[in-house]
N, C-alpha and C. Protein backbone atom coordinates (compact mmCIF):
# COMPACT_ATOMS: atom_id res chain seq x y z
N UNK A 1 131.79 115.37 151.53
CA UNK A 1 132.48 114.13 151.21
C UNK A 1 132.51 113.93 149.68
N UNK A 2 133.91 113.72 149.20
CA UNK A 2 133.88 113.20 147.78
C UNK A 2 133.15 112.05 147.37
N UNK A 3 132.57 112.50 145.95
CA UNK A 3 132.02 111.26 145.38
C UNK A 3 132.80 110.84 144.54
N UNK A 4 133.86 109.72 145.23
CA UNK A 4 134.89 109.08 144.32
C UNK A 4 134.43 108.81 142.77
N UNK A 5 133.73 107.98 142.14
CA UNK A 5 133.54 107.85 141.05
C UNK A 5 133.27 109.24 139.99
N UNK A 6 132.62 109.96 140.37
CA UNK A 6 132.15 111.33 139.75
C UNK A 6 133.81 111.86 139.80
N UNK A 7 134.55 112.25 140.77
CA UNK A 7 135.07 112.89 141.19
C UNK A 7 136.43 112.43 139.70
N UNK A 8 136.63 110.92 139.89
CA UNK A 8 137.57 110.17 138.96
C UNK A 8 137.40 110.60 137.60
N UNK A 9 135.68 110.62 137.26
CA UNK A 9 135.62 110.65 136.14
C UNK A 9 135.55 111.66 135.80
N UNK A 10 135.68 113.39 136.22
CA UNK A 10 135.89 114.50 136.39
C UNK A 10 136.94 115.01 135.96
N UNK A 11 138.13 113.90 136.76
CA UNK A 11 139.34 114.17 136.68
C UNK A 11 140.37 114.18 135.85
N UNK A 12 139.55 112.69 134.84
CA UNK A 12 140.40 112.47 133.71
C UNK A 12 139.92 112.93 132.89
N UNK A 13 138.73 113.25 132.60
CA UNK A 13 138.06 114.16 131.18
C UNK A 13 138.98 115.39 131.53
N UNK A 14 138.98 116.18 132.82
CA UNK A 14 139.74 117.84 132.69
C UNK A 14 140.96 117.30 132.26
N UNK A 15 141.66 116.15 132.64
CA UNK A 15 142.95 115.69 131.38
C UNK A 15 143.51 115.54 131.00
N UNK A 16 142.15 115.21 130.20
CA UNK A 16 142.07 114.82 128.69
C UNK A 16 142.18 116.13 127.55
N UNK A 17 141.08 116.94 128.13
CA UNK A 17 140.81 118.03 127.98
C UNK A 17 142.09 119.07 127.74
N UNK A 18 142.61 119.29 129.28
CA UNK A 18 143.87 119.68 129.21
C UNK A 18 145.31 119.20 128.29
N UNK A 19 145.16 118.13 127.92
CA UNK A 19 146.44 117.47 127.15
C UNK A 19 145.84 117.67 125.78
N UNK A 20 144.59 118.05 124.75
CA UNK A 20 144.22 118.37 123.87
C UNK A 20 144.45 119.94 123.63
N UNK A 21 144.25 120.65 124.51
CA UNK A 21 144.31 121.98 124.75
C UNK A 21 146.09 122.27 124.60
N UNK A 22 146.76 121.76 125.10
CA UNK A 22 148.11 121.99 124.99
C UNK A 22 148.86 121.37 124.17
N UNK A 23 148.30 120.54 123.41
CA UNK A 23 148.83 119.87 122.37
C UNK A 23 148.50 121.36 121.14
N UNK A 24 147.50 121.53 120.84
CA UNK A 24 146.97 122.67 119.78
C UNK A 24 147.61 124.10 120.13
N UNK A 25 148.03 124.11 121.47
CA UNK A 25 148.56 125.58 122.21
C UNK A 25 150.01 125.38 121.23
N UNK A 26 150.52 123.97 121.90
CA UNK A 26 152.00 123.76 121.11
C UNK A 26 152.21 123.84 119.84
N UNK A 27 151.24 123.64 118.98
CA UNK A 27 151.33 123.19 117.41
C UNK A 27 150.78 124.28 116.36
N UNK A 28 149.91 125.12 117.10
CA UNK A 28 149.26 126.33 116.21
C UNK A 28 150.11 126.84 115.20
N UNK A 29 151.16 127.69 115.95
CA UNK A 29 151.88 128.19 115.47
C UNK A 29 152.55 127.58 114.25
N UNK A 30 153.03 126.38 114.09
CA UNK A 30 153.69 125.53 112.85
C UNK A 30 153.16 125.63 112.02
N UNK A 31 151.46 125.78 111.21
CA UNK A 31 150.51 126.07 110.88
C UNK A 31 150.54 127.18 109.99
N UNK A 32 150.56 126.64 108.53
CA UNK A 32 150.50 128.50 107.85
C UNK A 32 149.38 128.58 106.83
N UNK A 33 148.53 126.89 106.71
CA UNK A 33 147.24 127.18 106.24
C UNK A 33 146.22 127.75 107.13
N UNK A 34 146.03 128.88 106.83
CA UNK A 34 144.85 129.64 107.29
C UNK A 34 143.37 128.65 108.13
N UNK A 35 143.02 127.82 107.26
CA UNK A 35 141.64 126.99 107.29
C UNK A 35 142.00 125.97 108.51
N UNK A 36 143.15 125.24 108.07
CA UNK A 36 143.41 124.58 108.88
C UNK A 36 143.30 125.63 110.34
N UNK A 37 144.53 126.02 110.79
CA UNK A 37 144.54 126.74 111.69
C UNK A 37 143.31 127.40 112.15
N UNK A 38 142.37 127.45 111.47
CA UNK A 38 140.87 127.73 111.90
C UNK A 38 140.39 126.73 112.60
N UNK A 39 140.77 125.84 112.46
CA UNK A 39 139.73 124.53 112.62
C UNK A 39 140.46 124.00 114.02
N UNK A 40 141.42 124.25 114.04
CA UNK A 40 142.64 123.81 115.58
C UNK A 40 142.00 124.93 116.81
N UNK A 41 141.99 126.26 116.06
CA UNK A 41 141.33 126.96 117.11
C UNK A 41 139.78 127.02 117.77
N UNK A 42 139.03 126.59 116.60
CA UNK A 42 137.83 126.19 117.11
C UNK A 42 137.94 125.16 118.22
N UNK A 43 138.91 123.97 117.60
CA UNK A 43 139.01 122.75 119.03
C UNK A 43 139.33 122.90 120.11
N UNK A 44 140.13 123.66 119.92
CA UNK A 44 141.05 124.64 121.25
C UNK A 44 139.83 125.19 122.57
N UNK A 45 139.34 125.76 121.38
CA UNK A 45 137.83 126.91 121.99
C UNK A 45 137.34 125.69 122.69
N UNK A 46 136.97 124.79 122.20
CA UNK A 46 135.89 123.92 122.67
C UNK A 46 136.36 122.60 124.00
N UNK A 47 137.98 123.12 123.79
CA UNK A 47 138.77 121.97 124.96
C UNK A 47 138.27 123.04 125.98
N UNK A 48 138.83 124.12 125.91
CA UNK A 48 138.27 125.48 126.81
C UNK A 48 136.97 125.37 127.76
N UNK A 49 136.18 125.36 126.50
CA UNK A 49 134.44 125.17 127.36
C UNK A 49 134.59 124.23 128.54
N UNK A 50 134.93 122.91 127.87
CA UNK A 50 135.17 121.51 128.60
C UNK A 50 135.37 121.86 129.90
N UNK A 51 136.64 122.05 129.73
CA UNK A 51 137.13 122.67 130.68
C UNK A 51 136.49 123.46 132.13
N UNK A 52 136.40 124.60 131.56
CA UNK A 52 135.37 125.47 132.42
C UNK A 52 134.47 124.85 132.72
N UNK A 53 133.42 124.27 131.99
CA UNK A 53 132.05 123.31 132.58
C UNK A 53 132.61 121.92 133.81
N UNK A 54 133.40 121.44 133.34
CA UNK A 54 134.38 120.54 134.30
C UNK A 54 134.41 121.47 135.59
N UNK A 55 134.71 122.88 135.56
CA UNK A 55 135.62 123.38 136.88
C UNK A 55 134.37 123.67 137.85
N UNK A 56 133.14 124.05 136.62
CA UNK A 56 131.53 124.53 137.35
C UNK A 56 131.38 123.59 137.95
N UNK A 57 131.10 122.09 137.44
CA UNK A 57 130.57 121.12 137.86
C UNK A 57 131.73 120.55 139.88
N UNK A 58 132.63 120.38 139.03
CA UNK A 58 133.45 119.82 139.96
C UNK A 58 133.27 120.24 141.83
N UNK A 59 133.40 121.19 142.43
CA UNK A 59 132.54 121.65 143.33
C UNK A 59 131.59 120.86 143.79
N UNK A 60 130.51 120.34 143.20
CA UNK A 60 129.81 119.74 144.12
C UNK A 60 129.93 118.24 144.56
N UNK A 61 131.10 117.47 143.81
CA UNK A 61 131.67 116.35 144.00
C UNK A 61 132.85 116.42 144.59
N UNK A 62 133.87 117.80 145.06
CA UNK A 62 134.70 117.40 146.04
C UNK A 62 135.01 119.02 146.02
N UNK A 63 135.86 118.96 147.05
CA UNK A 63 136.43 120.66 147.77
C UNK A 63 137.86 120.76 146.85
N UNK A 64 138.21 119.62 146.65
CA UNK A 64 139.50 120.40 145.47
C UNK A 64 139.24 120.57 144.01
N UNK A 65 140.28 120.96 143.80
CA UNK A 65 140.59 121.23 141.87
C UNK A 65 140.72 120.25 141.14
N UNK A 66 140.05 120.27 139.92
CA UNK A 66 140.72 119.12 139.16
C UNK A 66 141.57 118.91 138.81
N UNK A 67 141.98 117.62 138.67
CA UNK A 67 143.58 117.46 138.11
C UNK A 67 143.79 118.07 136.60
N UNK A 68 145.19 118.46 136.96
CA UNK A 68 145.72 118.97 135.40
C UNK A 68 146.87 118.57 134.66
N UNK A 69 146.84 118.38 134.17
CA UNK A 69 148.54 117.81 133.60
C UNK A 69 149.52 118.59 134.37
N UNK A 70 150.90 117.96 134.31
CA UNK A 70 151.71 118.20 135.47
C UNK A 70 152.65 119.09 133.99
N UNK A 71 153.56 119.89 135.05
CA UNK A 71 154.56 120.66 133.92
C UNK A 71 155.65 119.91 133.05
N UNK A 72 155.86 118.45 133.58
CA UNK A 72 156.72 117.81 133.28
C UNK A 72 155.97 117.17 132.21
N UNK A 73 154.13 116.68 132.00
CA UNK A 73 154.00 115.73 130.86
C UNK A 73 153.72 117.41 130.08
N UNK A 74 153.41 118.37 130.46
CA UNK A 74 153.50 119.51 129.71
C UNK A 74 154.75 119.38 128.48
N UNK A 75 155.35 119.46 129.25
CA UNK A 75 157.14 119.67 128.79
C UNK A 75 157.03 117.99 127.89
N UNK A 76 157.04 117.71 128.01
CA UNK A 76 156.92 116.31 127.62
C UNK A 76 155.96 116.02 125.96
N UNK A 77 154.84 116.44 126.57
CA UNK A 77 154.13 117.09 125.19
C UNK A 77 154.53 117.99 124.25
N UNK A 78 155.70 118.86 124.96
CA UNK A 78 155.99 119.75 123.91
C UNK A 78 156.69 119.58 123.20
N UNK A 79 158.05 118.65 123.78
CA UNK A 79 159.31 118.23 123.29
C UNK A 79 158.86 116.60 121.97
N UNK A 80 157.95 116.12 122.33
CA UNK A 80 157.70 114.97 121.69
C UNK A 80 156.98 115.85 120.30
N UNK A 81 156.31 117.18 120.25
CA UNK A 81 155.94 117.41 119.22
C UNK A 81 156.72 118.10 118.83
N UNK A 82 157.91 118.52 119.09
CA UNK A 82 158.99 119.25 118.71
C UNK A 82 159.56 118.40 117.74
N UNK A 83 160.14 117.06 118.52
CA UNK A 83 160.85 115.93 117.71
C UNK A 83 160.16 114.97 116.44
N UNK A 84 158.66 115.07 116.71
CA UNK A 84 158.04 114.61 115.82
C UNK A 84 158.18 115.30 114.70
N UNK A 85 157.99 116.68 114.63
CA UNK A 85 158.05 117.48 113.47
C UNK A 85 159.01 117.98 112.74
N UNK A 86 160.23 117.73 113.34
CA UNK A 86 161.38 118.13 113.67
C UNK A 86 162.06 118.16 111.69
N UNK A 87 162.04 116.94 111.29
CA UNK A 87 161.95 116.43 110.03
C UNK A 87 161.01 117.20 108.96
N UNK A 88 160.24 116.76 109.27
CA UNK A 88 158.57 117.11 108.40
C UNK A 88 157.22 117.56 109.15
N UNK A 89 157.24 118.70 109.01
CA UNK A 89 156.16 119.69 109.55
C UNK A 89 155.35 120.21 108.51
N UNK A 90 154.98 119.14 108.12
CA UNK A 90 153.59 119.20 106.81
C UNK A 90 151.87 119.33 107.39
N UNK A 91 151.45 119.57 107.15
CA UNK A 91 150.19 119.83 107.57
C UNK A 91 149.44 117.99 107.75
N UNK A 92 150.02 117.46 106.83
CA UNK A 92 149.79 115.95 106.64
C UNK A 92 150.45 115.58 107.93
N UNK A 93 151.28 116.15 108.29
CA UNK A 93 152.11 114.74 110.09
C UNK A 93 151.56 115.73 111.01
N UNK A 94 151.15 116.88 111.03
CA UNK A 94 150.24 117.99 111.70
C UNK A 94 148.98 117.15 112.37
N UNK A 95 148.47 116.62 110.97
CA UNK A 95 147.40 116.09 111.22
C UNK A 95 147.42 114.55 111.81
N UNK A 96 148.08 114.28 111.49
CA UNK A 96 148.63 112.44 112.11
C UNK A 96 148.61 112.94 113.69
N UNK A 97 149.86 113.14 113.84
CA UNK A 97 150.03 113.35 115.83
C UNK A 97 148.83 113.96 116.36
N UNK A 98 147.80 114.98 115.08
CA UNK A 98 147.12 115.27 116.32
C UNK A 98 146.08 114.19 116.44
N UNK A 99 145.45 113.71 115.05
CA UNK A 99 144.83 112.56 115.22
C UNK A 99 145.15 111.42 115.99
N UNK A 100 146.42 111.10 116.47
CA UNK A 100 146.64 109.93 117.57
C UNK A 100 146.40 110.46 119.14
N UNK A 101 146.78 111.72 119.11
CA UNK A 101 146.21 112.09 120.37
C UNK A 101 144.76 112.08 120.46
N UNK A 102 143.81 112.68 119.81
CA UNK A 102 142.48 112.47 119.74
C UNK A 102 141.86 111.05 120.22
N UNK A 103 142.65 110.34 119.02
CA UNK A 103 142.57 108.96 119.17
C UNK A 103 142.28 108.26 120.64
N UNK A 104 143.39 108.63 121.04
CA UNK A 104 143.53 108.09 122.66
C UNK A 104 142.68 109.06 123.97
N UNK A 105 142.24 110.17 123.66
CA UNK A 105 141.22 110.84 124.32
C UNK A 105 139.59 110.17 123.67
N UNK A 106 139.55 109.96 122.41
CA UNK A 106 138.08 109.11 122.18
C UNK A 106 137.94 107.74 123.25
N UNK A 107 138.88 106.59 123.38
CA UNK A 107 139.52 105.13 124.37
C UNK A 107 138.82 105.92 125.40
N UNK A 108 139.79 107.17 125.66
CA UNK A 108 139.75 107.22 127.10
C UNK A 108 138.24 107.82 127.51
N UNK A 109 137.58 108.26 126.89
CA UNK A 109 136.42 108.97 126.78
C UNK A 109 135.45 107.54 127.18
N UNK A 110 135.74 106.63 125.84
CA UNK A 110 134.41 105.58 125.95
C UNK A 110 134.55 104.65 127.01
N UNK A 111 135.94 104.37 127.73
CA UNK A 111 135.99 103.81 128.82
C UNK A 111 135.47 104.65 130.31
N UNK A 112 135.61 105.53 129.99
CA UNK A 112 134.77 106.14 131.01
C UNK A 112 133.21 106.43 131.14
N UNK A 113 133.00 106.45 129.87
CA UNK A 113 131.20 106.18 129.78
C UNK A 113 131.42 104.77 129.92
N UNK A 114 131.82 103.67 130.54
CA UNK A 114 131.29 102.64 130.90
C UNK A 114 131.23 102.21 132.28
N UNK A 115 131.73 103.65 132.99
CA UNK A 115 131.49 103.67 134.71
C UNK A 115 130.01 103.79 134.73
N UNK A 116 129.43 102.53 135.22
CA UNK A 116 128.06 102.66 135.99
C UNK A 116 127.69 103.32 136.77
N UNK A 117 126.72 104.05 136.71
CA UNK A 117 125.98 104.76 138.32
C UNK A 117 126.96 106.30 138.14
N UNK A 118 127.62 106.51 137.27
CA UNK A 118 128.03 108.19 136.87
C UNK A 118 127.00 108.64 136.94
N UNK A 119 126.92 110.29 137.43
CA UNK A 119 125.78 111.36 137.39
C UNK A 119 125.66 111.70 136.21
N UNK A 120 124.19 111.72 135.68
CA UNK A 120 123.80 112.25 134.40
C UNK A 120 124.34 113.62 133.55
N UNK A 121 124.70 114.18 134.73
CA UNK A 121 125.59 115.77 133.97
C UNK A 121 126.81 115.50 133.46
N UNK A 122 127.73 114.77 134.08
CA UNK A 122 128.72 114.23 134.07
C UNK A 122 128.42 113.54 133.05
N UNK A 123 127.93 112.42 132.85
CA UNK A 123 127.61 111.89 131.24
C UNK A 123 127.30 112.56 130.25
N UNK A 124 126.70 113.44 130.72
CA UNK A 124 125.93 114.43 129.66
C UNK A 124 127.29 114.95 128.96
N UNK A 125 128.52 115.88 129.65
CA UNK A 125 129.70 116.20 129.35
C UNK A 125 130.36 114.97 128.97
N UNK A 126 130.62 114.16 129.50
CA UNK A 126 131.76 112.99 128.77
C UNK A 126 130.78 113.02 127.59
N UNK A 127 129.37 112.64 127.19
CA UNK A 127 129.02 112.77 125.82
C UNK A 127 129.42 113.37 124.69
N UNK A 128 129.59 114.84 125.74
CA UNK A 128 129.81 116.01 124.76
C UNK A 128 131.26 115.98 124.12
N UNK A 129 131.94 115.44 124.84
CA UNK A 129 133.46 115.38 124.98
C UNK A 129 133.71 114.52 123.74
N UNK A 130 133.42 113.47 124.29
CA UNK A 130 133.56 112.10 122.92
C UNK A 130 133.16 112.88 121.73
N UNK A 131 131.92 112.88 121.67
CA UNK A 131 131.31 113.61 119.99
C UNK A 131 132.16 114.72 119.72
N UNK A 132 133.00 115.71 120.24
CA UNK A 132 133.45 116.29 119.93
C UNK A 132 134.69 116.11 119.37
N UNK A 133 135.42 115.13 120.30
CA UNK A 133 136.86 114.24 119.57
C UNK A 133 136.56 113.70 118.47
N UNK A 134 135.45 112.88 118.10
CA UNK A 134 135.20 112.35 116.78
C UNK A 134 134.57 113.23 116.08
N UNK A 135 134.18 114.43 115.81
CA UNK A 135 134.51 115.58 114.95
C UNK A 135 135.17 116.09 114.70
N UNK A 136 136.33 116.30 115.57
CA UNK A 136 137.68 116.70 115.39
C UNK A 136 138.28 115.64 114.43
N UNK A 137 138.39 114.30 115.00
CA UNK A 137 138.74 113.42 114.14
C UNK A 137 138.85 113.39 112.84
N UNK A 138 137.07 113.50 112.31
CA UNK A 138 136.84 113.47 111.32
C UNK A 138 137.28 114.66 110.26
N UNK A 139 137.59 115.91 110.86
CA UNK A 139 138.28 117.21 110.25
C UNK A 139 139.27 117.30 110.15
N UNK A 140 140.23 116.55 110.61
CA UNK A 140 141.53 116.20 110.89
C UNK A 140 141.67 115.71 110.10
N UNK A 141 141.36 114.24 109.54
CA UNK A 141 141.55 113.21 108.19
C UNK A 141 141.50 113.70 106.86
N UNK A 142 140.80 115.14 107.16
CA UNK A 142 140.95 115.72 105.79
C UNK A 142 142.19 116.35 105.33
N UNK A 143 142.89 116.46 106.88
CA UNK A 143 144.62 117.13 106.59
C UNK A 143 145.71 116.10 105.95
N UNK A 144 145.42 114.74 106.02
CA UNK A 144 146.33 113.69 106.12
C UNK A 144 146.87 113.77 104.84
């Protein structure tokens, strides 16, 4: 039997996870400072882990998969960073869009550490998750 709450909060960290991961999949390439582009792939790496630790965990809170972004907000993500950049593809608006996405994965992060009675592993990861968006964050602001 699913444990609805675990299971919820499972669901939206993989994503979260996932919509960070494909945001950096989409945008690498635009990228022709070296350092920078170092620093996108490290995040990348680390949406990855998320990820995978999400897919370990998930199993013992229900018999299906976690949710993943659908091909359409895929497509959706891609085309919105297409049009965003479309103009100006400076490392400075590089860093803006990705910082607003972050942005809204940190919200969505701390509203979910405020589900009561979550399993400690599961917190333990949304922990990891958050601190990791606000390091990203903070490496990011140096692109602006």
């Amino acid at each position: 039997m699913a444990k609805d709450k675990e299971v919820n909060v499972l669901d939206e960290l993989h994503k979260g996870a996932c919509m960070g991961a494909d945001a950096i999949y989409f945008i690498i390439d635009k990228i022709d400072d070296k350092k920078f582009k170092e620093v996108l792939k490290k995040q990348y790496d680390k949406y990855m882990d998320i990820k995978e630790r999400i897919c370990k965990l998930y199993p013992e809170y229900s018999n299906k998969k976690p949710h993943e972004t659908s091909n359409l907000n895929k497509v959706m993500t891609w085309y919105g960073i297409e049009m965003n950049l479309m103009m100006n593809d400076s490392n400075s608006k590089i860093a803006e869009l990705l910082i607003q996405g972050t942005n809204m994965g940190i919200i969505e992060g701390r509203k979910l550490l405020n589900h009561k009675g979550t399993n400690k592993d599961i917190l333990k990861l949304l922990r990891e998750y958050i601190d990791m968006q606000e390091d990203a964050l903070e490496k990011l602001k140096t692109y602006l």
